[in-house]
PDB file of N, CA and C in Angstrom:
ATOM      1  N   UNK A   1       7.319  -3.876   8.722  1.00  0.00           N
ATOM      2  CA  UNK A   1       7.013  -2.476   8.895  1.00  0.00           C
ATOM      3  C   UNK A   1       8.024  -1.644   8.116  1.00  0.00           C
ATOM      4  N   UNK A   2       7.264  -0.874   7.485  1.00  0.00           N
ATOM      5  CA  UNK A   2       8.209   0.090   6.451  1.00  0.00           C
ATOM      6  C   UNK A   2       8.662   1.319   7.181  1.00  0.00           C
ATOM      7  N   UNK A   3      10.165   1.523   6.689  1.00  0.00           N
ATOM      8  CA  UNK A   3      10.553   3.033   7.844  1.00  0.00           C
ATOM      9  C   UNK A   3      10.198   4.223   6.530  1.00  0.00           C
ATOM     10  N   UNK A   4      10.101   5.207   7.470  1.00  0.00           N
ATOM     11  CA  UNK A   4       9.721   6.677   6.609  1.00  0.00           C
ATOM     12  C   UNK A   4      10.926   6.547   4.898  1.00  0.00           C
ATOM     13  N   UNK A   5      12.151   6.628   5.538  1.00  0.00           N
ATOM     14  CA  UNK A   5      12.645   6.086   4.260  1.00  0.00           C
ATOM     15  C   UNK A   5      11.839   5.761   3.348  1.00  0.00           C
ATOM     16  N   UNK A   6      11.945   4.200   3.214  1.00  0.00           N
ATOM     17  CA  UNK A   6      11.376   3.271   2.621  1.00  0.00           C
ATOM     18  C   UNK A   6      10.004   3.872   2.094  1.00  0.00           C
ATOM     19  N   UNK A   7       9.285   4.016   2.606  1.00  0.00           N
ATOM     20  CA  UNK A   7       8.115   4.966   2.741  1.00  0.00           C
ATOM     21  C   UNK A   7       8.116   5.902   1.480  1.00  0.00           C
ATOM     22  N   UNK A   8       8.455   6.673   1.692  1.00  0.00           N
ATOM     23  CA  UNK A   8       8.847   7.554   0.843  1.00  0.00           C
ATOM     24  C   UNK A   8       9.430   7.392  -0.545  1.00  0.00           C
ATOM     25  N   UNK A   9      10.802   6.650  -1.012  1.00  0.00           N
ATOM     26  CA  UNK A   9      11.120   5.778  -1.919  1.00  0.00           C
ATOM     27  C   UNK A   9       9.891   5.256  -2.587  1.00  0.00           C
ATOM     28  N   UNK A  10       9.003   4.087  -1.979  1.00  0.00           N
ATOM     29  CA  UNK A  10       7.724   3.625  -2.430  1.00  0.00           C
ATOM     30  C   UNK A  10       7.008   4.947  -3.117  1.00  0.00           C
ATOM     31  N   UNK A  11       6.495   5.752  -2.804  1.00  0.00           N
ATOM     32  CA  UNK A  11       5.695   6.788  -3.030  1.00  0.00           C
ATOM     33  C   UNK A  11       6.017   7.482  -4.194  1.00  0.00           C
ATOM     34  N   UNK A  12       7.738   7.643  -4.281  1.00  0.00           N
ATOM     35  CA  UNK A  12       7.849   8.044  -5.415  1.00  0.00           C
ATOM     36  C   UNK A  12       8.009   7.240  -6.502  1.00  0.00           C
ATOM     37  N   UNK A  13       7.973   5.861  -5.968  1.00  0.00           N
ATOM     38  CA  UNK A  13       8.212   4.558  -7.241  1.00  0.00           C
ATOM     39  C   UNK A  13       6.451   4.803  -7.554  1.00  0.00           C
ATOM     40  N   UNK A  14       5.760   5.457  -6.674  1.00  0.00           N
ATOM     41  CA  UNK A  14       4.044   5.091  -7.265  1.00  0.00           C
ATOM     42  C   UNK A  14       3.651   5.986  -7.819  1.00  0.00           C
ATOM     43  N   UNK A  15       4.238   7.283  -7.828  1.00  0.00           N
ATOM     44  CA  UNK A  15       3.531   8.551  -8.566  1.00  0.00           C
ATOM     45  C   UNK A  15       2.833   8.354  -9.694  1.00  0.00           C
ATOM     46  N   UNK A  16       3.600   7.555 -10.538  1.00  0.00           N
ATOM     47  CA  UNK A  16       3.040   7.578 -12.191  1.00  0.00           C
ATOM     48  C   UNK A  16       2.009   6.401 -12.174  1.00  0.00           C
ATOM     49  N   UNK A  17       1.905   5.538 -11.126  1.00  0.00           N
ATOM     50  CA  UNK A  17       1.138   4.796 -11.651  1.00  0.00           C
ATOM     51  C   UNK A  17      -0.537   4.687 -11.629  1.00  0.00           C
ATOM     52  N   UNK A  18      -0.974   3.840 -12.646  1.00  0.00           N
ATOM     53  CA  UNK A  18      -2.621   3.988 -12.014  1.00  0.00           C
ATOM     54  C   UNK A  18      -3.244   2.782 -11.711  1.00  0.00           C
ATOM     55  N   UNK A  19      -4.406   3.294 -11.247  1.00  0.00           N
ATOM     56  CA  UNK A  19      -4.865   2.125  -9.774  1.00  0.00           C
ATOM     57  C   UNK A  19      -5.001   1.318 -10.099  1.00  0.00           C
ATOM     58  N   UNK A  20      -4.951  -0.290  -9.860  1.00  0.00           N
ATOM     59  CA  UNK A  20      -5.246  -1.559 -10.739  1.00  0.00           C
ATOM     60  C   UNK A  20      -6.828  -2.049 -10.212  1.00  0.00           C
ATOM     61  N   UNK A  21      -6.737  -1.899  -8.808  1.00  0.00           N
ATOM     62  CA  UNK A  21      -8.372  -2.135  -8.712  1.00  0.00           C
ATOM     63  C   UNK A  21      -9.152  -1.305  -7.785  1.00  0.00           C
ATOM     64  N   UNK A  22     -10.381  -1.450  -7.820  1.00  0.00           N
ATOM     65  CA  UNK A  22     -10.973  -0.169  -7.103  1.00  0.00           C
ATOM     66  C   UNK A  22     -11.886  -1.186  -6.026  1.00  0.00           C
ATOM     67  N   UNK A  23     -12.116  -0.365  -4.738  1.00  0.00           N
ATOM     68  CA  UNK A  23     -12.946  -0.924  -3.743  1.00  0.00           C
ATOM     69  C   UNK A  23     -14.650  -0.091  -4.551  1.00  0.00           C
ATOM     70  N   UNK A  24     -15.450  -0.896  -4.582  1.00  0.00           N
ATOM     71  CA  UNK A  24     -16.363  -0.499  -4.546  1.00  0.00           C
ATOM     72  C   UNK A  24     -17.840  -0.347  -3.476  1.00  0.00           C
ATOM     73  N   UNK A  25     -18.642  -0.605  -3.903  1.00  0.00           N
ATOM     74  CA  UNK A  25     -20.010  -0.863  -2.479  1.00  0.00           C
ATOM     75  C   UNK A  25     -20.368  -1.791  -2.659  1.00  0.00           C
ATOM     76  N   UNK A  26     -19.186  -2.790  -2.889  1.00  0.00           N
ATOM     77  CA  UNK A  26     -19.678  -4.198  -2.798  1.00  0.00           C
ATOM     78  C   UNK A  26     -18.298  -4.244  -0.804  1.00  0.00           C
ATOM     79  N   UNK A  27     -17.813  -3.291  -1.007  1.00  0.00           N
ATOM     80  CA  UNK A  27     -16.331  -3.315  -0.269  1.00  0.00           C
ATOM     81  C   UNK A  27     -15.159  -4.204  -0.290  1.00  0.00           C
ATOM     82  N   UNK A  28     -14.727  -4.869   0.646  1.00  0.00           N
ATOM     83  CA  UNK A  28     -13.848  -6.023   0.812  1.00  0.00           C
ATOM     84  C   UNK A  28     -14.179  -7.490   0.737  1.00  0.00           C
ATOM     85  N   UNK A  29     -14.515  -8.354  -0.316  1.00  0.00           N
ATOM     86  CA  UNK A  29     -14.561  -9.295   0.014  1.00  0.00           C
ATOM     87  C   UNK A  29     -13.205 -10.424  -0.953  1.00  0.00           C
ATOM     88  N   UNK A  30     -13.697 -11.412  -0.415  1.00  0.00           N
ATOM     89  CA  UNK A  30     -13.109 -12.475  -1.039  1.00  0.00           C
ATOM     90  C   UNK A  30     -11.985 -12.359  -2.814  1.00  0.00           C
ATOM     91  N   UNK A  31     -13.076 -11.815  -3.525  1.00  0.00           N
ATOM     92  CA  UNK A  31     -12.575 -11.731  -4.422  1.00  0.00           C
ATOM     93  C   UNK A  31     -11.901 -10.606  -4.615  1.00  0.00           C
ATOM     94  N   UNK A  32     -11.900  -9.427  -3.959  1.00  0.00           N
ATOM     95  CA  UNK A  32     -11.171  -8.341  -4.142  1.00  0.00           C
ATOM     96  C   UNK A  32     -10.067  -8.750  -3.484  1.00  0.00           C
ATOM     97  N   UNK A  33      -9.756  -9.143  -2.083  1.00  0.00           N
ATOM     98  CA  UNK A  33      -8.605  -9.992  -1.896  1.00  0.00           C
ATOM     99  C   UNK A  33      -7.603 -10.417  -2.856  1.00  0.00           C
ATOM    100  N   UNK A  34      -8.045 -11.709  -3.304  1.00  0.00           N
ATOM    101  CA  UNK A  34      -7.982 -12.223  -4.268  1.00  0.00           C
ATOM    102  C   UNK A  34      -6.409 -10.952  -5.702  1.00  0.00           C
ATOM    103  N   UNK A  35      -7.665 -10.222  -6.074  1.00  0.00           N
ATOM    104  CA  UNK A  35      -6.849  -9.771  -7.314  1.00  0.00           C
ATOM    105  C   UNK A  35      -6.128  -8.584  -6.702  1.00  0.00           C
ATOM    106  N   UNK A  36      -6.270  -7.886  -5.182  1.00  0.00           N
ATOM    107  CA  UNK A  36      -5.327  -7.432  -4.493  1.00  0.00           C
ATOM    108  C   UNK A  36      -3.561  -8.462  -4.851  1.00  0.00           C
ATOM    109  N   UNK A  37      -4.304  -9.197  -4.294  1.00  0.00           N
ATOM    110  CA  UNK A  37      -2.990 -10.504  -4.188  1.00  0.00           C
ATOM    111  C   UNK A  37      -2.616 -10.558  -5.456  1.00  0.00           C
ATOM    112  N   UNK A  38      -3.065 -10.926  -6.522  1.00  0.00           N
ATOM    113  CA  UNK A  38      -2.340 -11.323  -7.679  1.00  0.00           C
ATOM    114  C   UNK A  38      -2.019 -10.020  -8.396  1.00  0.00           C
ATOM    115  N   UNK A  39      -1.961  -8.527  -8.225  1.00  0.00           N
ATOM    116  CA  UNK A  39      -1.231  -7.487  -8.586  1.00  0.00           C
ATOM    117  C   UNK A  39      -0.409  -7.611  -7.666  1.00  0.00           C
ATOM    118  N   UNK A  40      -0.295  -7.143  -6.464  1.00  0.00           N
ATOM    119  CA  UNK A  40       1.011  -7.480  -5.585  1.00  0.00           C
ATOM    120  C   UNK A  40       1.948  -8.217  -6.221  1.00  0.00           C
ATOM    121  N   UNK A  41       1.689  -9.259  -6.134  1.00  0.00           N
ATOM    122  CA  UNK A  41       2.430 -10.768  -7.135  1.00  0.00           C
ATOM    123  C   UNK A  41       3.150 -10.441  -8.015  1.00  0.00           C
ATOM    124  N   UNK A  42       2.303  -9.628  -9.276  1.00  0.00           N
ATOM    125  CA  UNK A  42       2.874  -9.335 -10.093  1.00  0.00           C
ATOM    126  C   UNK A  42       3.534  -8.039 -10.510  1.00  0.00           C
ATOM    127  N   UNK A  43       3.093  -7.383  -9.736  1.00  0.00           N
ATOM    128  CA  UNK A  43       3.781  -5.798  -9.643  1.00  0.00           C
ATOM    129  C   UNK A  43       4.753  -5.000  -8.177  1.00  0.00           C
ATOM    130  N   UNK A  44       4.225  -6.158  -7.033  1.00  0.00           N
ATOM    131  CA  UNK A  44       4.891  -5.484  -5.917  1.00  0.00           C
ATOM    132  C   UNK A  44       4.368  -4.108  -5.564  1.00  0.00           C
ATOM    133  N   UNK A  45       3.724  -3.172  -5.961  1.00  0.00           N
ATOM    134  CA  UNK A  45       3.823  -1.759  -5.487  1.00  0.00           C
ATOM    135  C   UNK A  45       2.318  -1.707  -6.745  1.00  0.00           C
ATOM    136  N   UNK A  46       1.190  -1.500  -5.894  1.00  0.00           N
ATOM    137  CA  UNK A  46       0.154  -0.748  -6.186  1.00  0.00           C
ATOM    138  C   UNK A  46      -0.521   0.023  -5.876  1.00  0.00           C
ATOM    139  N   UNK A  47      -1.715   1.139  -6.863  1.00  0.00           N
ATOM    140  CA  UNK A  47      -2.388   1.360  -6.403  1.00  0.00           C
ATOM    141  C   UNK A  47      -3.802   0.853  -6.245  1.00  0.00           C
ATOM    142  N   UNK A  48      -4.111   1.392  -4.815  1.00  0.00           N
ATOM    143  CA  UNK A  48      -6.274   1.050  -5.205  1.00  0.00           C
ATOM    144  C   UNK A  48      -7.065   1.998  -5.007  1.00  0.00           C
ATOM    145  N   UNK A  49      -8.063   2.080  -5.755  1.00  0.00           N
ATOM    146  CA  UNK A  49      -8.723   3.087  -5.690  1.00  0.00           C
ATOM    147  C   UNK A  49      -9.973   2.919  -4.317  1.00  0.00           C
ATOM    148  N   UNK A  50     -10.353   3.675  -3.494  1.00  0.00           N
ATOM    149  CA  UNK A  50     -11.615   3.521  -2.596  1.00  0.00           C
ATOM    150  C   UNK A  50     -12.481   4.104  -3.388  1.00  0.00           C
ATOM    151  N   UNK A  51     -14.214   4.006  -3.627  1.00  0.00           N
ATOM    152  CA  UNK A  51     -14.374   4.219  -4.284  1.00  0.00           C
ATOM    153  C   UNK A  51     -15.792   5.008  -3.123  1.00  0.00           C
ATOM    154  N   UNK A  52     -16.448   6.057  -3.299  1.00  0.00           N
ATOM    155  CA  UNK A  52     -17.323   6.902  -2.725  1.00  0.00           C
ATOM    156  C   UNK A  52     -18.128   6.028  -2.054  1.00  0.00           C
ATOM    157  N   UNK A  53     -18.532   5.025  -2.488  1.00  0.00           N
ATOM    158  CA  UNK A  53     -19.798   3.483  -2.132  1.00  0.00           C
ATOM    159  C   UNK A  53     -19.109   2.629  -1.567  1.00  0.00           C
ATOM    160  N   UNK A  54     -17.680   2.645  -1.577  1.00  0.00           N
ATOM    161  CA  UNK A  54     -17.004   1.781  -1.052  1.00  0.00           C
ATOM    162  C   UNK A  54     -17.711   1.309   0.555  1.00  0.00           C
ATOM    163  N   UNK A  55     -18.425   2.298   1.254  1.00  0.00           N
ATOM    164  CA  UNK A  55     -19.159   2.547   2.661  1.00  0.00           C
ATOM    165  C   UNK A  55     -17.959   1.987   3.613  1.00  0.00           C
ATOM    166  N   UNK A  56     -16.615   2.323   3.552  1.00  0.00           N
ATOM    167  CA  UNK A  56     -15.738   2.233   4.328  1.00  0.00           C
ATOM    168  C   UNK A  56     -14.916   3.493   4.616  1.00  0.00           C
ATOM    169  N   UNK A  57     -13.990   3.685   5.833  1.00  0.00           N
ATOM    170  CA  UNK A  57     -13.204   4.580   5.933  1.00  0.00           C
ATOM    171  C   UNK A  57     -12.160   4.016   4.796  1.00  0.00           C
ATOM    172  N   UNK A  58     -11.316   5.398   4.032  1.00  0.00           N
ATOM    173  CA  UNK A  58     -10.227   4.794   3.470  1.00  0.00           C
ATOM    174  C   UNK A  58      -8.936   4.298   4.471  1.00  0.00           C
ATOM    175  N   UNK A  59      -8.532   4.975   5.486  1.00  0.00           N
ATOM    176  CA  UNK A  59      -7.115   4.106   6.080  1.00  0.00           C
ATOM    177  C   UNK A  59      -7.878   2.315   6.571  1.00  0.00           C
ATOM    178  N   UNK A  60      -9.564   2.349   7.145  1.00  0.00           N
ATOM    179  CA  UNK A  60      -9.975   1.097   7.041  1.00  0.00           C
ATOM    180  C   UNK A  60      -9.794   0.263   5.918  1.00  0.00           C
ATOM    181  N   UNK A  61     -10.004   0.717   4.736  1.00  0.00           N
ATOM    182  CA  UNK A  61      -9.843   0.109   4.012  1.00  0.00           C
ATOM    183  C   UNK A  61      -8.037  -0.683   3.806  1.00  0.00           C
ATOM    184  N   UNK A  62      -7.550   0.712   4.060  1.00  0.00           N
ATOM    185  CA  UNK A  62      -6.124   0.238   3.478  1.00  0.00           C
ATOM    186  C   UNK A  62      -5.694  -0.480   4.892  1.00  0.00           C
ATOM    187  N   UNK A  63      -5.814  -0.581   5.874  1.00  0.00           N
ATOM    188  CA  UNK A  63      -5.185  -1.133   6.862  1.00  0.00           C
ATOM    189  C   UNK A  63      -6.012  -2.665   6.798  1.00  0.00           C
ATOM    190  N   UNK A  64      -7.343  -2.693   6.264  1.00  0.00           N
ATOM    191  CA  UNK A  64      -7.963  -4.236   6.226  1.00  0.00           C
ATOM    192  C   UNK A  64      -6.994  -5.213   4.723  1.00  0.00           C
ATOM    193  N   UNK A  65      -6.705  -4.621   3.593  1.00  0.00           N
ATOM    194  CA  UNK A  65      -6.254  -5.025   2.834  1.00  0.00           C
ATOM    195  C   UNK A  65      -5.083  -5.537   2.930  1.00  0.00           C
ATOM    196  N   UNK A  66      -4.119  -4.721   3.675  1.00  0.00           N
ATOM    197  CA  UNK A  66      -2.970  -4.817   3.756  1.00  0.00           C
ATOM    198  C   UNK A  66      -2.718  -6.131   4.818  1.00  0.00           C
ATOM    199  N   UNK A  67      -3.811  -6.143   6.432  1.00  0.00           N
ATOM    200  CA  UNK A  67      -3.298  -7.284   6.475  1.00  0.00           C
ATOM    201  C   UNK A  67      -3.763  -8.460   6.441  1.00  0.00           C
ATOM    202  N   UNK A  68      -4.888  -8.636   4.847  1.00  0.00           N
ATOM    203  CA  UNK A  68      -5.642  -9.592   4.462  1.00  0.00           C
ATOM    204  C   UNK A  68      -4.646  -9.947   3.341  1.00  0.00           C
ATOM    205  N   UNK A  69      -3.831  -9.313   2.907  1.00  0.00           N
ATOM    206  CA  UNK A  69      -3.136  -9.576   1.927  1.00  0.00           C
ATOM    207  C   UNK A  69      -1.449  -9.588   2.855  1.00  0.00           C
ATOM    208  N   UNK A  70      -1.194  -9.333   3.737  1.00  0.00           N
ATOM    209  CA  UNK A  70       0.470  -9.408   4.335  1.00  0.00           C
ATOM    210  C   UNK A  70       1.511  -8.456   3.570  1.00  0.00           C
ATOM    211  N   UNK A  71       0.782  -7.411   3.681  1.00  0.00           N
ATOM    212  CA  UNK A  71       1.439  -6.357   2.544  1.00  0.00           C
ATOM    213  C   UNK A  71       1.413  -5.040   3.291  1.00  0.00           C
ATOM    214  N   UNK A  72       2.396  -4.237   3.254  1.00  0.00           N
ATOM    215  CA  UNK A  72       2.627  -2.926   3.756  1.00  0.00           C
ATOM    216  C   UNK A  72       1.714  -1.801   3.036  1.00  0.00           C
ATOM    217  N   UNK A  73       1.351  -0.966   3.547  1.00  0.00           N
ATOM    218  CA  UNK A  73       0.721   0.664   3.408  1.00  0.00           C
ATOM    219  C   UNK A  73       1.998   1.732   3.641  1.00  0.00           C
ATOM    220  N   UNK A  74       2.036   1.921   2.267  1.00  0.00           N
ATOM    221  CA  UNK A  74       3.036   2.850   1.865  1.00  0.00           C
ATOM    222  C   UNK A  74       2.525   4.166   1.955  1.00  0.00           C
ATOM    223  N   UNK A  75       1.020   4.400   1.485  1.00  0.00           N
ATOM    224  CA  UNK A  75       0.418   5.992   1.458  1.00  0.00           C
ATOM    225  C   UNK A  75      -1.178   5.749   1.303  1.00  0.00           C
ATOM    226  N   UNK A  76      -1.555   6.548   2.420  1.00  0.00           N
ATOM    227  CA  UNK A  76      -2.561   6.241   2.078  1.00  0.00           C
ATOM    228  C   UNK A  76      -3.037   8.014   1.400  1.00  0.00           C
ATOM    229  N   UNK A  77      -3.692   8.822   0.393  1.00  0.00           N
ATOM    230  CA  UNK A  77      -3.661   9.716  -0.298  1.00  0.00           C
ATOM    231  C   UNK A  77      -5.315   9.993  -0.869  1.00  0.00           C
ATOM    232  N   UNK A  78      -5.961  10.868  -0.121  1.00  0.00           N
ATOM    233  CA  UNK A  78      -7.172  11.031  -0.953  1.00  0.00           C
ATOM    234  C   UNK A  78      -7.928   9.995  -0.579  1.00  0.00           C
ATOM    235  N   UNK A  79      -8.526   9.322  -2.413  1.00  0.00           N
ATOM    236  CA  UNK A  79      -9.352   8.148  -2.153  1.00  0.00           C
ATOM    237  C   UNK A  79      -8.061   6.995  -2.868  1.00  0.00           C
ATOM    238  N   UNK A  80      -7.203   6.751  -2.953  1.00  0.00           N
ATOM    239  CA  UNK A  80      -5.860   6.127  -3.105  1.00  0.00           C
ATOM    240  C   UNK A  80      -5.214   5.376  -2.043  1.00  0.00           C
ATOM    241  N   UNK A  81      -4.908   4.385  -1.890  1.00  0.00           N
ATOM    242  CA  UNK A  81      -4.142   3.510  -0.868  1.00  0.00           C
ATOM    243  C   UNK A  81      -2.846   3.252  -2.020  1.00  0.00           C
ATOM    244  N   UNK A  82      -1.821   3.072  -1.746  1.00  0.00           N
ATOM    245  CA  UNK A  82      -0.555   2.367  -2.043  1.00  0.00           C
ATOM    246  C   UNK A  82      -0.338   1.264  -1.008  1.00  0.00           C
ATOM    247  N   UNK A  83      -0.253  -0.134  -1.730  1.00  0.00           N
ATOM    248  CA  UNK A  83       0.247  -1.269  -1.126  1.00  0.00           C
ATOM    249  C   UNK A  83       1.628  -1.628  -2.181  1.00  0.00           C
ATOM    250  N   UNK A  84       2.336  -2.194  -1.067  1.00  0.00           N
ATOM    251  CA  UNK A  84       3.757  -2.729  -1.307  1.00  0.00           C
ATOM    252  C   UNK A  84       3.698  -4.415  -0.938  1.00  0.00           C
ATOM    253  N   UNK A  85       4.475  -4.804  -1.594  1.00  0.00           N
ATOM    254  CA  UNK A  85       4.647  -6.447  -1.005  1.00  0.00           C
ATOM    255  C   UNK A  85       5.448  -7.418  -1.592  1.00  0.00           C
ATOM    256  N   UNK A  86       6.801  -7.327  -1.431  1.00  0.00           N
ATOM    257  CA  UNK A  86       7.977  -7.869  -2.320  1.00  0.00           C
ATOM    258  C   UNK A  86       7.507  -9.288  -2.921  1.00  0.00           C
ATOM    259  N   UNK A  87       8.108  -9.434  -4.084  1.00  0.00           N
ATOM    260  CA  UNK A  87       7.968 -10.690  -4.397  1.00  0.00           C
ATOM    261  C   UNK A  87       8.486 -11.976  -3.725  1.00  0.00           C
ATOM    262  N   UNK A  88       7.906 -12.912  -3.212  1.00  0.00           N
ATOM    263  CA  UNK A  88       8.137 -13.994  -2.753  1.00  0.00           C
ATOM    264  C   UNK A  88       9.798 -15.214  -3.357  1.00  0.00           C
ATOM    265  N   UNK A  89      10.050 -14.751  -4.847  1.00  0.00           N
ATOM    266  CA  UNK A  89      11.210 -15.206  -5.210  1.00  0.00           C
ATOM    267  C   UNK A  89      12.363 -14.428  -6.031  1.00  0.00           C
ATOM    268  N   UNK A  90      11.686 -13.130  -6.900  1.00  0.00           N
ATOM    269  CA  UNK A  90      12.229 -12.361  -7.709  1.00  0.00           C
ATOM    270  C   UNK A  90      12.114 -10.892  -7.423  1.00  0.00           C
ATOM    271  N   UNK A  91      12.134 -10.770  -6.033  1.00  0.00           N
ATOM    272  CA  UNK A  91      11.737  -8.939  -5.918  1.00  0.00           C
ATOM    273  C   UNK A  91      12.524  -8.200  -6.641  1.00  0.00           C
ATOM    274  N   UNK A  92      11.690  -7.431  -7.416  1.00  0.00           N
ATOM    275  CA  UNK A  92      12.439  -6.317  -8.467  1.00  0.00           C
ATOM    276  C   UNK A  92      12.380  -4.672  -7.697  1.00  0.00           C
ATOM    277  N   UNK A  93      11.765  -4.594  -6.545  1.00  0.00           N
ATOM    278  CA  UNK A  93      12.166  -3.311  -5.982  1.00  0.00           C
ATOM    279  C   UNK A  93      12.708  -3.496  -5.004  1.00  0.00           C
ATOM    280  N   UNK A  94      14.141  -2.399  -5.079  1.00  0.00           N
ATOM    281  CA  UNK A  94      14.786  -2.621  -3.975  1.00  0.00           C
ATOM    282  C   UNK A  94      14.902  -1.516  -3.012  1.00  0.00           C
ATOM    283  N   UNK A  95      14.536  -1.547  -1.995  1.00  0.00           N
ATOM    284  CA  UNK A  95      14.298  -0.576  -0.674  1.00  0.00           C
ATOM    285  C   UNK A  95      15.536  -0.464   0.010  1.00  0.00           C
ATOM    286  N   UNK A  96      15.339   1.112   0.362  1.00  0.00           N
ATOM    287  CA  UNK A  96      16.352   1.615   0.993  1.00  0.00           C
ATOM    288  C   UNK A  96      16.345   1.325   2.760  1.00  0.00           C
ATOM    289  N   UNK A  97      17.843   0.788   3.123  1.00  0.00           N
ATOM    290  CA  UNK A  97      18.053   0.006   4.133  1.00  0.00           C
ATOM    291  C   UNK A  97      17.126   0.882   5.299  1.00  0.00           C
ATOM    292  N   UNK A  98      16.739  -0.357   6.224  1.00  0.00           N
ATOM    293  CA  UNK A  98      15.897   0.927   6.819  1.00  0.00           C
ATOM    294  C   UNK A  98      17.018   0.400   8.230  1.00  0.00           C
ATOM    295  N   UNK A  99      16.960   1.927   9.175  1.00  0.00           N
ATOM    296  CA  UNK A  99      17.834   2.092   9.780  1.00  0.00           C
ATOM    297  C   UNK A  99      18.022   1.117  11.141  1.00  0.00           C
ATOM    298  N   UNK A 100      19.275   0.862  11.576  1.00  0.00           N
ATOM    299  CA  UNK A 100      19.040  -0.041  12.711  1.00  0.00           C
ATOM    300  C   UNK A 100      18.700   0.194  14.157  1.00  0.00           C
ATOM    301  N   UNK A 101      18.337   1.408  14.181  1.00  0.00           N
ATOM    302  CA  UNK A 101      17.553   1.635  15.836  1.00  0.00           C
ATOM    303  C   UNK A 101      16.219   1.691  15.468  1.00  0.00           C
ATOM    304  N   UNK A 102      15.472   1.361  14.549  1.00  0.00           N
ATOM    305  CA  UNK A 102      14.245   0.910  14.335  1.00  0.00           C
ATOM    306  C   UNK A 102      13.389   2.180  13.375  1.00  0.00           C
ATOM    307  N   UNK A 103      13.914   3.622  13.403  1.00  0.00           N
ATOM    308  CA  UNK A 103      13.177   3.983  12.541  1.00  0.00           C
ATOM    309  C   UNK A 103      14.014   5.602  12.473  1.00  0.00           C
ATOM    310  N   UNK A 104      13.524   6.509  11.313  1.00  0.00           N
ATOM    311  CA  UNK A 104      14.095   7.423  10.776  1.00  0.00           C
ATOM    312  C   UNK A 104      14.626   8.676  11.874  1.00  0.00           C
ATOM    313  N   UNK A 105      15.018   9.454  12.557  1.00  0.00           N
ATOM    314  CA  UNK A 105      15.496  10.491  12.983  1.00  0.00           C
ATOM    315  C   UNK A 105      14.264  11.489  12.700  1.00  0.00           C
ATOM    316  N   UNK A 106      14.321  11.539  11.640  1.00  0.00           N
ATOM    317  CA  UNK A 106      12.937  12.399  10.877  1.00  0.00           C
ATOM    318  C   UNK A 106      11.687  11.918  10.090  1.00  0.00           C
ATOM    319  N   UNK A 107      11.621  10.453  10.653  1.00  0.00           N
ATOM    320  CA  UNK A 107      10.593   9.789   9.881  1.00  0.00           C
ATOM    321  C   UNK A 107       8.653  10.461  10.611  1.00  0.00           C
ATOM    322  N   UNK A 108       8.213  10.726   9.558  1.00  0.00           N
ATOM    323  CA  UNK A 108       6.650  10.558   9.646  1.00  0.00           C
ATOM    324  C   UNK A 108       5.721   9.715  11.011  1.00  0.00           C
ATOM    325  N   UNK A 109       4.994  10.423  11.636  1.00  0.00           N
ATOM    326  CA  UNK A 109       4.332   9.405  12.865  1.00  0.00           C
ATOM    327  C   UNK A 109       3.957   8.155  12.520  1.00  0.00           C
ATOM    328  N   UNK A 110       3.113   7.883  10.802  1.00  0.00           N
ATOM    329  CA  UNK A 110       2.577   7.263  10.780  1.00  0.00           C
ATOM    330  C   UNK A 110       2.192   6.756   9.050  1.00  0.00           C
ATOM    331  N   UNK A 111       2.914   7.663   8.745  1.00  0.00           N
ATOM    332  CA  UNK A 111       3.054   7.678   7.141  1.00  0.00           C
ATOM    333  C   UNK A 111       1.815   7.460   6.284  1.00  0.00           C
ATOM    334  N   UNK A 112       1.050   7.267   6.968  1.00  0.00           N
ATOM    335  CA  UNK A 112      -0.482   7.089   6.145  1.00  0.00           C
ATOM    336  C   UNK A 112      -1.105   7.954   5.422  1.00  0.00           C
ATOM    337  N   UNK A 113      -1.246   9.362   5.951  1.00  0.00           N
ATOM    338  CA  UNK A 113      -1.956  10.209   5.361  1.00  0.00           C
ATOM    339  C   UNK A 113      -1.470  11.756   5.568  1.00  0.00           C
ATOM    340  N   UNK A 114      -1.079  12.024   3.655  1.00  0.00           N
ATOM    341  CA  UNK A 114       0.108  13.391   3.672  1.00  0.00           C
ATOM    342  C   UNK A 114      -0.736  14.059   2.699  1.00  0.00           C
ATOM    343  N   UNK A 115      -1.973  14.517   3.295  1.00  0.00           N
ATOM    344  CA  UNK A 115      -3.029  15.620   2.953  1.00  0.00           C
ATOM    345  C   UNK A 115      -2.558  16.828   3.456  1.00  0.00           C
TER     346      UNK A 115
END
């Protein structure tokens, strides 16, 4: 579980980037999994696009992905999810310590959605 910190940090490591894959109205299956997982892998910090046909809620979406894939929801934004998910041997992003009584002073309820 990511603290607001952390949270936040992520969000601004994602500003510039663009989405690597999009949910469509085919929705969640197997293979979207799949190349969920192997951007994670290789990037740690993405975005996905939901897509209008997707015929899902977007935090559904991002909360099914995230724990079909074992990966945190950094933001969920619009039709945009941000997933996080350190690398397994070489993590190249490094997160700010998250605090030891379990979460920020001023952290976010729920950090999902900052419409």
């Amino acid at each position: 579980m990511l603290s607001g910190k952390q949270r936040r940090h992520l969000r601004s490591l994602a500003h510039d980037l663009k989405p690597i894959v999009q949910v469509g109205k085919g929705g969640i299956d197997d293979g979207l999994v799949g190349a969920v997982n192997q951007a994670l892998l290789d990037h740690e910090l993405i975005k996905v696009k939901v897509g209008e046909n997707a015929g899902m809620d977007r935090h559904a979406v991002a909360e099914d992905l995230a724990a079909r894939t074992q990966s945190d929801v950094a933001q969920v934004l619009g039709n945009i999810v941000i997933l996080y998910k350190a690398h397994p041997e070489q993590p190249t992003i490094v997160l700010p310590r998250a605090p030891a009584s379990g979460g920020d002073e001023q952290d976010e309820p729920d950090g999902l959605d900052d419409e």
